[in-house]
N, C-alpha and C. Protein backbone atom coordinates (compact mmCIF):
# COMPACT_ATOMS: atom_id res chain seq x y z
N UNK A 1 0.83 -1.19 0.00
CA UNK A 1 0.00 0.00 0.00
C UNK A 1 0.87 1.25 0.00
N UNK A 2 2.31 1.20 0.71
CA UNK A 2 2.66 2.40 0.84
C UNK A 2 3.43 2.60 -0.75
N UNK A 3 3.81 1.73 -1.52
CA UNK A 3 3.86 2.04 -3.00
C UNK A 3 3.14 2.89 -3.69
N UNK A 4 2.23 2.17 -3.41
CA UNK A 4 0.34 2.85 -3.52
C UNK A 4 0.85 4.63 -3.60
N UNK A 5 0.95 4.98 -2.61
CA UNK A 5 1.00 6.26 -2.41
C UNK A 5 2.01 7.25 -2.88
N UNK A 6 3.34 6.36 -2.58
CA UNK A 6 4.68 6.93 -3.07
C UNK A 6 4.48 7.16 -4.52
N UNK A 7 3.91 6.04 -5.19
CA UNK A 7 4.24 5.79 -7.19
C UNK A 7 3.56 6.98 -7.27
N UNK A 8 2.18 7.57 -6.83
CA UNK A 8 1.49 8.37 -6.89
C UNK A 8 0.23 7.09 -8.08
N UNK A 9 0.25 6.39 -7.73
CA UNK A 9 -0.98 4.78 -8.21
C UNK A 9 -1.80 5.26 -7.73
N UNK A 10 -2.11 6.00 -6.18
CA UNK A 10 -3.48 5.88 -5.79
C UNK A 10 -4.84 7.51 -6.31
N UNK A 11 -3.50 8.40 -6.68
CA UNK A 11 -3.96 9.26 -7.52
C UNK A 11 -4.38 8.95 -8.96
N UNK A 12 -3.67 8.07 -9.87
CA UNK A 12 -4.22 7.67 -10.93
C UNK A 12 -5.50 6.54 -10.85
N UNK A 13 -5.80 6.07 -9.65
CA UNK A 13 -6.76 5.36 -9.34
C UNK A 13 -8.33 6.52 -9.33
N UNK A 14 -7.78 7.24 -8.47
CA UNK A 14 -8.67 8.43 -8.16
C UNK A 14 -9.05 8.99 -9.79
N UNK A 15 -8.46 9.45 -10.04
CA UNK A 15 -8.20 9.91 -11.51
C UNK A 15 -9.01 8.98 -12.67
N UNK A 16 -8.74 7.94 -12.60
CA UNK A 16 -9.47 6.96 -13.64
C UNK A 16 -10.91 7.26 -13.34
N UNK A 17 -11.09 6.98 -11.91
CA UNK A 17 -12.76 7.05 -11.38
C UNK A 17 -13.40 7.96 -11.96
N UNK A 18 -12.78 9.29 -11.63
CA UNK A 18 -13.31 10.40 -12.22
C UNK A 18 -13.41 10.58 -13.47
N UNK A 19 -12.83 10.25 -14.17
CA UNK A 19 -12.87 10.04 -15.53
C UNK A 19 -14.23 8.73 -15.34
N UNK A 20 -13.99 7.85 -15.22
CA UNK A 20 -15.60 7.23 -15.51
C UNK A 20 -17.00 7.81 -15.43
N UNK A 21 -16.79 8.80 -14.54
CA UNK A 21 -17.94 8.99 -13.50
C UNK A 21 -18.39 10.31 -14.34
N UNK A 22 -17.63 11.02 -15.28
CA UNK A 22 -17.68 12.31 -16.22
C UNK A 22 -18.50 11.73 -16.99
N UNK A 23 -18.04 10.18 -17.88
CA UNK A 23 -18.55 9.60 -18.79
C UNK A 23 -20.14 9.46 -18.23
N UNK A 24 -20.17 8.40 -17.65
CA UNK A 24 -21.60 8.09 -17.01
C UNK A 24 -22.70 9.60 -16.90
N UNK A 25 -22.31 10.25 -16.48
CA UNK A 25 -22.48 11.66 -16.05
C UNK A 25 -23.38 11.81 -17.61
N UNK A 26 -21.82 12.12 -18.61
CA UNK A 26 -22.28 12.75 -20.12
C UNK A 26 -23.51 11.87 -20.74
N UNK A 27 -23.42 10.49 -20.57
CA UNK A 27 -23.69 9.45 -20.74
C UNK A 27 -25.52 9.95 -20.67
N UNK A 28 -25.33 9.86 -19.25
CA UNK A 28 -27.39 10.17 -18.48
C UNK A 28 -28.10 11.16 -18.96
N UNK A 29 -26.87 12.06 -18.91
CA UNK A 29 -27.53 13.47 -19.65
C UNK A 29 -28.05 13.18 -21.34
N UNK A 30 -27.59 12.98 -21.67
CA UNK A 30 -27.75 12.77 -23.06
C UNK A 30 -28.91 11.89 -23.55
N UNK A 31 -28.98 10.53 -22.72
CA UNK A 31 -29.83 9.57 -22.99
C UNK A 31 -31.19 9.73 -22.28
N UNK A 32 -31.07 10.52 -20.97
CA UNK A 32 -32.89 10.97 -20.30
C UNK A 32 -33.22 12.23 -20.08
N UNK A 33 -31.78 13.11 -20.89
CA UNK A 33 -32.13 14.67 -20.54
C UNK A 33 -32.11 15.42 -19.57
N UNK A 34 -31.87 14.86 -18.33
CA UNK A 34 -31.86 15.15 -17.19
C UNK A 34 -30.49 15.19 -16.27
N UNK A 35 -30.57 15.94 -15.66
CA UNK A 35 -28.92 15.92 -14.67
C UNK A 35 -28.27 17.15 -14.64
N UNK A 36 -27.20 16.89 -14.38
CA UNK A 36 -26.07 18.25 -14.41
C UNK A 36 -25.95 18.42 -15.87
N UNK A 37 -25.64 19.53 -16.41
CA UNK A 37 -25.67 19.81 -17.58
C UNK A 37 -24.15 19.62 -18.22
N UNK A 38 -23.75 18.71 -19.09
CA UNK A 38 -22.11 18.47 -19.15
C UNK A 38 -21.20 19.14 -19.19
N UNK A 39 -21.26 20.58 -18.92
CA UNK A 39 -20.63 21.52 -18.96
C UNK A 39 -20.33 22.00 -17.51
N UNK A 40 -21.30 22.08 -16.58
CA UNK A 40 -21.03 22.14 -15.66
C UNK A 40 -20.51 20.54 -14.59
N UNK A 41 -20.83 19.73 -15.47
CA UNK A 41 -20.61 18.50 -15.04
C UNK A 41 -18.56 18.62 -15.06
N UNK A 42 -18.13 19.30 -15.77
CA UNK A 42 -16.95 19.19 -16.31
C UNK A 42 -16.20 19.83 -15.56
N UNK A 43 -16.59 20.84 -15.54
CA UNK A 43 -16.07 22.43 -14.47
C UNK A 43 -15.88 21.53 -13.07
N UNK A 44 -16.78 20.74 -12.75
CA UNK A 44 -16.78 20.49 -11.12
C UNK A 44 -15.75 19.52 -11.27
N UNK A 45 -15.85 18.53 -12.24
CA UNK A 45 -14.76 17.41 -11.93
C UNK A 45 -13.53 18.20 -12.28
N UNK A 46 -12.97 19.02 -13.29
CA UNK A 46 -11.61 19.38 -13.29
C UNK A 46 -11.10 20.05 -12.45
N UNK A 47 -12.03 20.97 -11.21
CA UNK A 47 -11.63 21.29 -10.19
C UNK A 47 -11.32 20.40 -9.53
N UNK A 48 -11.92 19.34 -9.38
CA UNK A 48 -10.96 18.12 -8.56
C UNK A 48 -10.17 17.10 -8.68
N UNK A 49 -9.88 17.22 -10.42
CA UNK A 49 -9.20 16.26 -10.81
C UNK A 49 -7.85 17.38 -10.72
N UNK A 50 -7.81 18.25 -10.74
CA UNK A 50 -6.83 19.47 -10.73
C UNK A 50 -5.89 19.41 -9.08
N UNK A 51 -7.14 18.55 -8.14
CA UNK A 51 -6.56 18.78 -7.02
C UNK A 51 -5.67 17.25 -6.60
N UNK A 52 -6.66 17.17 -7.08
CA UNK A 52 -5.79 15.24 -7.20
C UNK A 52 -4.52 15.36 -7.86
N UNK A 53 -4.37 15.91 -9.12
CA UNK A 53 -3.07 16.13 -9.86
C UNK A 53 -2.14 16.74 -8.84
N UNK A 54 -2.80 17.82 -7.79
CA UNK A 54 -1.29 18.36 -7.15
C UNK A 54 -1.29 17.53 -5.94
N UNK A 55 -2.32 16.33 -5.45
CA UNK A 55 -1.61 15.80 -4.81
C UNK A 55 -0.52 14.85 -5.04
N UNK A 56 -0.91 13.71 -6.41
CA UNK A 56 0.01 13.29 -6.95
C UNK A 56 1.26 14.12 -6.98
N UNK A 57 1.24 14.95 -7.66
CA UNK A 57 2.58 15.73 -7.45
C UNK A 57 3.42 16.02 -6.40
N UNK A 58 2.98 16.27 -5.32
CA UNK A 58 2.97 16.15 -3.58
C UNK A 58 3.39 14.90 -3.41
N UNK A 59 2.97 13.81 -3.57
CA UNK A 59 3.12 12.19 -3.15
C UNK A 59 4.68 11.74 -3.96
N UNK A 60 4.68 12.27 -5.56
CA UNK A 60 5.77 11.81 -5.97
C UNK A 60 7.13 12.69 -6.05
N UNK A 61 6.97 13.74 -5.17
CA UNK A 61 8.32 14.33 -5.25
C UNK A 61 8.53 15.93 -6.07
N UNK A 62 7.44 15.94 -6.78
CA UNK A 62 7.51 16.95 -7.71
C UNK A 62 7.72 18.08 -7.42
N UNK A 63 8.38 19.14 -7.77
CA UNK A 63 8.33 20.40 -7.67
C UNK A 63 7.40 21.44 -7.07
N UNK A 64 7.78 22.25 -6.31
CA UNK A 64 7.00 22.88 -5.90
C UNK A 64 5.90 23.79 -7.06
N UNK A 65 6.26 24.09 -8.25
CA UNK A 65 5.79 24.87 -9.49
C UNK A 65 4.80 23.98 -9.47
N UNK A 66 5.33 22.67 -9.50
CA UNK A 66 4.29 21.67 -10.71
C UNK A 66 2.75 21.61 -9.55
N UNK A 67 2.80 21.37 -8.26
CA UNK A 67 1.88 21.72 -7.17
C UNK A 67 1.21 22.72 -7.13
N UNK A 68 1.64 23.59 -7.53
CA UNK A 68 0.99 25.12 -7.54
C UNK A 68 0.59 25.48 -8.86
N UNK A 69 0.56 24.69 -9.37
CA UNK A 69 -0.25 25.22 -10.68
C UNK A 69 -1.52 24.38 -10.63
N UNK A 70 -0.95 23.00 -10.44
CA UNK A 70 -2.16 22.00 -10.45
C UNK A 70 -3.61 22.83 -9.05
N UNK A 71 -2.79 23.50 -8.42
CA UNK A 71 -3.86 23.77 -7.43
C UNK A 71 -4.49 25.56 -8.25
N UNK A 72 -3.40 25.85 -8.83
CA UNK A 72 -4.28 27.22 -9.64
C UNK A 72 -5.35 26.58 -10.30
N UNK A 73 -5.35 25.33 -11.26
CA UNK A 73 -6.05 25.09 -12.43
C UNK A 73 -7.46 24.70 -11.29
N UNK A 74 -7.10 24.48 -10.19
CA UNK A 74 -7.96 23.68 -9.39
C UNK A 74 -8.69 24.74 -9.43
N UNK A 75 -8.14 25.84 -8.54
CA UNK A 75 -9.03 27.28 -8.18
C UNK A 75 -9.77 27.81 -9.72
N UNK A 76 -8.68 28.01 -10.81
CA UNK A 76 -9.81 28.73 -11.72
C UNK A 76 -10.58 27.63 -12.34
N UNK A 77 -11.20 26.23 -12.55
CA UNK A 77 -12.08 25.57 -12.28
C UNK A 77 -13.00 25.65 -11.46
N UNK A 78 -12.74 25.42 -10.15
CA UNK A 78 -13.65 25.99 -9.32
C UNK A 78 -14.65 27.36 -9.95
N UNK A 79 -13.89 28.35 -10.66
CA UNK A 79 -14.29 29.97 -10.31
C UNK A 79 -15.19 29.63 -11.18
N UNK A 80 -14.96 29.11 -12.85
CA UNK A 80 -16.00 28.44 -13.37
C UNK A 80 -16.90 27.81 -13.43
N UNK A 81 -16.92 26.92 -12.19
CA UNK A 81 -18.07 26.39 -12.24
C UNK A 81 -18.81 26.81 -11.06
N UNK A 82 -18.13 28.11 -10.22
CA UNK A 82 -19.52 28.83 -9.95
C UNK A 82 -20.04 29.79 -10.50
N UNK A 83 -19.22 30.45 -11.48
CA UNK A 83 -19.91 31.16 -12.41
C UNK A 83 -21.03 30.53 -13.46
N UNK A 84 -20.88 29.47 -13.84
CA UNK A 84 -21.97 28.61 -14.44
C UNK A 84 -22.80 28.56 -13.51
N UNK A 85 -22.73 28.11 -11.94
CA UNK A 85 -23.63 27.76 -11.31
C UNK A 85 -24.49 28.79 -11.35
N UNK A 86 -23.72 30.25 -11.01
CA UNK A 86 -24.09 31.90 -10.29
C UNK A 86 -25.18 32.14 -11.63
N UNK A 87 -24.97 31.83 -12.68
CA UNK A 87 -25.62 32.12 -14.06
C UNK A 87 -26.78 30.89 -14.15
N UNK A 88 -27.16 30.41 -13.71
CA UNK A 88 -27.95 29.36 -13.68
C UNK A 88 -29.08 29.75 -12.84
N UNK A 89 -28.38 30.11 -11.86
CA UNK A 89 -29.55 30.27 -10.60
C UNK A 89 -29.72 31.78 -10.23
């Protein structure tokens, strides 16, 4: 397990999920019309696939740059998808 963490495996685990879970997501929407709209479906996961990336980066050693960007992309994701939200509602 502690491989797990070091390789930074348990982030690409995380990572795959989310990536499924976008699909399924695009998937529902499309086929009953109903749900998060895939756009905002997108905004929310790359804010957290953004955060996952800088933990991986964190876990395997990486640079302090490469951490701090992954957590910018995190934040201006985020800002997007409350501006979609803020425009919605």
């Amino acid at each position: 397990m502690s491989e797990a963490f070091s390789s930074g495996l348990v982030a690409d685990l995380v990572l795959a999920v989310m990536a499924l879970e976008a699909g399924v997501l695009a998937w529902y929407r499309r086929r009953h019309g109903r749900g998060v709209p895939v756009g905002e479906t997108l905004a929310f996961l790359a804010a957290g696939a953004c955060l996952v990336l800088a933990l991986r980066a964190a876990l395997v050693g990486a640079s302090w740059g490469c951490v701090a960007a992954a957590l910018a992309g995190a934040g201006t994701a985020h800002a997007v998808d409350i501006a979609l939200r803020w425009r919605r509602g």
